[in-house]
N, C-alpha and C. Protein backbone atom coordinates (compact mmCIF):
# COMPACT_ATOMS: atom_id res chain seq x y z
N UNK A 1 -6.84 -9.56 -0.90
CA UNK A 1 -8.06 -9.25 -0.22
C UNK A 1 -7.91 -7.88 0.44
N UNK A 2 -8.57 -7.04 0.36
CA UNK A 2 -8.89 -5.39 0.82
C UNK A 2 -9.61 -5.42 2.00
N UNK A 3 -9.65 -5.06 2.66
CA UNK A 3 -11.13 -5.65 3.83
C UNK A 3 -11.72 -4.06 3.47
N UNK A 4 -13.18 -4.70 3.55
CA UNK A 4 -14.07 -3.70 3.55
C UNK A 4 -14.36 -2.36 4.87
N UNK A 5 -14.21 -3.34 5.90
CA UNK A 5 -14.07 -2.01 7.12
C UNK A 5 -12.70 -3.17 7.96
N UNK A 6 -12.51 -2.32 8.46
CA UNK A 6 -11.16 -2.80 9.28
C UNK A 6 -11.26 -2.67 10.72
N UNK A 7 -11.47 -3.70 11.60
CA UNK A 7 -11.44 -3.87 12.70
C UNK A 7 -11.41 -2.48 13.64
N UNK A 8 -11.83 -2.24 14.91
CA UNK A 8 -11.40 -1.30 15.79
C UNK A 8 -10.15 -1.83 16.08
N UNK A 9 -9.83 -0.40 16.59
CA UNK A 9 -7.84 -1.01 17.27
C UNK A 9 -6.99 -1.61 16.01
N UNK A 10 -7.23 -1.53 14.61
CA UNK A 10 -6.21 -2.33 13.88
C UNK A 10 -5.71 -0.81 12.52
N UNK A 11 -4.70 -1.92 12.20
CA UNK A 11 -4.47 -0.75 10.76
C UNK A 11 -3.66 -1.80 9.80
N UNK A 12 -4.13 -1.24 8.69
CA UNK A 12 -3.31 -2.06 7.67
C UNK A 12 -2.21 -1.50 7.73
N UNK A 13 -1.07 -2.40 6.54
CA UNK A 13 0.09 -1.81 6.11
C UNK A 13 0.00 -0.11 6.05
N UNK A 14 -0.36 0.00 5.09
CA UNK A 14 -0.46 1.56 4.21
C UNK A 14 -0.55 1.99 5.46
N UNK A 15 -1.93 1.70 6.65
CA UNK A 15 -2.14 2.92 7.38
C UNK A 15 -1.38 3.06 8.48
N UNK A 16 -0.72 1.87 8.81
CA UNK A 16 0.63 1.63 9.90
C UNK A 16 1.51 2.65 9.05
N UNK A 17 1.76 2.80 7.81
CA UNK A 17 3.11 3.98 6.97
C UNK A 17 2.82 5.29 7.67
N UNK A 18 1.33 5.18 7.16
CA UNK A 18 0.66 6.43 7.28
C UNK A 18 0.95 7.41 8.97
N UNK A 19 0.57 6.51 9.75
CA UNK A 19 0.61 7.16 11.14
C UNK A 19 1.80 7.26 11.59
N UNK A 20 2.88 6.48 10.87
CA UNK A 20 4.26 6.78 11.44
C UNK A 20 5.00 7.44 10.79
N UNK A 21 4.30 7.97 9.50
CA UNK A 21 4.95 9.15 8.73
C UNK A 21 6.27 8.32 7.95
N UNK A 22 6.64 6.68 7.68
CA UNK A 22 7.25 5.70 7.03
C UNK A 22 6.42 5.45 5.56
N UNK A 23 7.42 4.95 5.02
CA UNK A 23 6.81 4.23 3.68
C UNK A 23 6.51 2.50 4.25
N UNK A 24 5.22 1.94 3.17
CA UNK A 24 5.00 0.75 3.85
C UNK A 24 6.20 -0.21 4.00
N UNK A 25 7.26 -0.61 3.18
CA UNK A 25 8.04 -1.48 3.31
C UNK A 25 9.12 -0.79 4.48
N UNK A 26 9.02 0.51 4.91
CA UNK A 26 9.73 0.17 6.25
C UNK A 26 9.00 -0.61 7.59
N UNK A 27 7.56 -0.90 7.09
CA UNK A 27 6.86 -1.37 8.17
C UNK A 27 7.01 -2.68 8.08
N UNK A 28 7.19 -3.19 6.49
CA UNK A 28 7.44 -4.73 6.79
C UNK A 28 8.79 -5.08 6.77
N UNK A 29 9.65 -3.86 6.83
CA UNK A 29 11.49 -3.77 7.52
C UNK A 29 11.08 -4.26 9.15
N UNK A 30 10.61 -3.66 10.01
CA UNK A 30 10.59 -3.64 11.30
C UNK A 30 9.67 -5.05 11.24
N UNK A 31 8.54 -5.71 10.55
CA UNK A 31 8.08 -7.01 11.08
C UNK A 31 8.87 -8.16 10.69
N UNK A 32 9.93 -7.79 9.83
CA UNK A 32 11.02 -8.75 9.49
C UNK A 32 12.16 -8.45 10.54
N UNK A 33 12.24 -7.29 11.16
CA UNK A 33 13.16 -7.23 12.06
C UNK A 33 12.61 -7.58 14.12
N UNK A 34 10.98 -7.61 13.74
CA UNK A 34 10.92 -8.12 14.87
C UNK A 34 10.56 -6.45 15.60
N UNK A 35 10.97 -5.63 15.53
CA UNK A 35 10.05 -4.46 16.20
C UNK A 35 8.81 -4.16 15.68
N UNK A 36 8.37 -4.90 15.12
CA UNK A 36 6.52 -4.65 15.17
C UNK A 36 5.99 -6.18 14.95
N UNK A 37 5.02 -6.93 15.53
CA UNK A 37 4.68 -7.83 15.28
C UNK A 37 2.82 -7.63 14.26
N UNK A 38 2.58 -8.83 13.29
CA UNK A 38 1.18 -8.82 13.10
C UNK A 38 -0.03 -9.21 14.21
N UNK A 39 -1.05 -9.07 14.06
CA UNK A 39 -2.05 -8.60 15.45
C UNK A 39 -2.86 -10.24 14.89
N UNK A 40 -3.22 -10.12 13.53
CA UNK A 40 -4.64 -10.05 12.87
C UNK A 40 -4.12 -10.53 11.62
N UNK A 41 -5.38 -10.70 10.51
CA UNK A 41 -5.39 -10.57 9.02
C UNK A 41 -4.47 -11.84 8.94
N UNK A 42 -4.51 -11.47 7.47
CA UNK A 42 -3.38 -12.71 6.68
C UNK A 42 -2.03 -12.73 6.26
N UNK A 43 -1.16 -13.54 6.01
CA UNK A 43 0.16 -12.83 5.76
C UNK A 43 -0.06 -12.21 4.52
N UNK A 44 -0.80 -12.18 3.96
CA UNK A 44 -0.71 -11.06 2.34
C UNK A 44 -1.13 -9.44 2.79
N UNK A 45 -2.31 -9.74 3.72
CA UNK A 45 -2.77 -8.63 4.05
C UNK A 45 -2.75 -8.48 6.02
N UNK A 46 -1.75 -8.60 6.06
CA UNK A 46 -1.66 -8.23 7.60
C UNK A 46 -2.39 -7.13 8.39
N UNK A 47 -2.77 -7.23 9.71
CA UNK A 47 -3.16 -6.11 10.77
C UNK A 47 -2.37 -5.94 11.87
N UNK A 48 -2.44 -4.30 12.25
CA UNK A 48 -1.63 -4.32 13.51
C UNK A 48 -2.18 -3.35 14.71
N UNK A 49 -2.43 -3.77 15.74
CA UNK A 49 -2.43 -3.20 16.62
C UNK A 49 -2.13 -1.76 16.46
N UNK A 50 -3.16 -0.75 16.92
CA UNK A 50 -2.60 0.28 17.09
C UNK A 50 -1.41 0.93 17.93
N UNK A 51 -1.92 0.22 19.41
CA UNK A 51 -0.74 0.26 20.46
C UNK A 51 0.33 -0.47 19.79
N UNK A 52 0.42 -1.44 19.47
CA UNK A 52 1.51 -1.95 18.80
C UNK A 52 2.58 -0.82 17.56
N UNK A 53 1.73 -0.29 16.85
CA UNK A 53 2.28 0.76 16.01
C UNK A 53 2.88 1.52 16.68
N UNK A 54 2.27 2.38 17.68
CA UNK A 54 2.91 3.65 18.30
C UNK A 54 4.01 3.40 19.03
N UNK A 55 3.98 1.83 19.54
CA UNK A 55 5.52 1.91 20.50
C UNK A 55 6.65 1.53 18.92
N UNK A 56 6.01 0.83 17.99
CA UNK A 56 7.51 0.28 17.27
C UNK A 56 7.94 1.83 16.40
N UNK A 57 6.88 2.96 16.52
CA UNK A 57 7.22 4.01 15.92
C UNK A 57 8.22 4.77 16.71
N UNK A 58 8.26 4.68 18.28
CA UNK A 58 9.00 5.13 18.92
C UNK A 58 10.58 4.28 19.88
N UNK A 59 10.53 2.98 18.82
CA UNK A 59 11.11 1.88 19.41
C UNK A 59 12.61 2.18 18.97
N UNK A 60 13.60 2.05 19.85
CA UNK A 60 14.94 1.98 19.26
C UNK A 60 15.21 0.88 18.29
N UNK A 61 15.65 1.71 16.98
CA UNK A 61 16.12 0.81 15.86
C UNK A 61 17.24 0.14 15.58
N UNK A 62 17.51 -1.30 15.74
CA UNK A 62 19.09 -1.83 15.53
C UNK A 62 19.94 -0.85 14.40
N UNK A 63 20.68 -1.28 14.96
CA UNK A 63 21.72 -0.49 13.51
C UNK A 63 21.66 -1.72 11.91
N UNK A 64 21.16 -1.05 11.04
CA UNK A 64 21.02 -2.43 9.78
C UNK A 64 22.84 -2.99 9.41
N UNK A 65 22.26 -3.99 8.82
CA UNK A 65 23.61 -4.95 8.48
C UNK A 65 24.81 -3.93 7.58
N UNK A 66 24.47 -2.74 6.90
CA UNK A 66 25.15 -2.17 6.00
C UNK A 66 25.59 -1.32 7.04
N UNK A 67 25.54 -0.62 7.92
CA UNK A 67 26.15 0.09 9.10
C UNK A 67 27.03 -0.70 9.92
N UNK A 68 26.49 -2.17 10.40
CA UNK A 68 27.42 -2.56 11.14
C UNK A 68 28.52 -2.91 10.70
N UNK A 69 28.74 -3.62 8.84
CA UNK A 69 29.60 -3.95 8.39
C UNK A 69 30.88 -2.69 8.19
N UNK A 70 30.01 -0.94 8.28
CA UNK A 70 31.23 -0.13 8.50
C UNK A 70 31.89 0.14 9.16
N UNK A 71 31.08 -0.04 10.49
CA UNK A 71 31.94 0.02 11.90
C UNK A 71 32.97 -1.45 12.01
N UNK A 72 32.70 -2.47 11.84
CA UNK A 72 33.37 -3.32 11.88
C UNK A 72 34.75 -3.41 10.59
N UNK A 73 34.67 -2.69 9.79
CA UNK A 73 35.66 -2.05 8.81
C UNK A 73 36.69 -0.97 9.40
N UNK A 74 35.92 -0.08 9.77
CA UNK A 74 36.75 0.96 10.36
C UNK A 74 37.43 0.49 11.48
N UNK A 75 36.85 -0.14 12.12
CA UNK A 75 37.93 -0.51 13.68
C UNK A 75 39.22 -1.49 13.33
């Protein structure tokens, strides 16, 4: 489903990429990691908060599982 106009205050995938200058699957990296939650919409076609976007764009990022496993190598 596409929505025809899209809520005030919301953004799809694509346009959550879009404003954070990310590709979409880093956006559904961060809602699988829990720094961005869905607002709205469906799980196929999710919405998000705009305020919501701008802080997880500026949100400190865990270190991913392939980084921690080097530090925990090296030590």
């Amino acid at each position: 489903m596409r929505y025809a106009s899209i809520p005030p205050g919301y953004l799809t995938t694509e346009l959550a990429a879009q404003a954070c200058g990310v590709q979409p699957a880093t956006i559904r990296d961060w809602v699988r990691r829990g720094i961005l939650t869905r607002a709205a919409g469906s799980t196929r076609h999710p919405l998000y908060a705009v305020d919501d976007v701008t802080a997880a764009k500026t949100a400190p990022k865990p270190n991913s599982s392939r980084a921690r496993r080097a530090e925990v190598n090296s030590a």
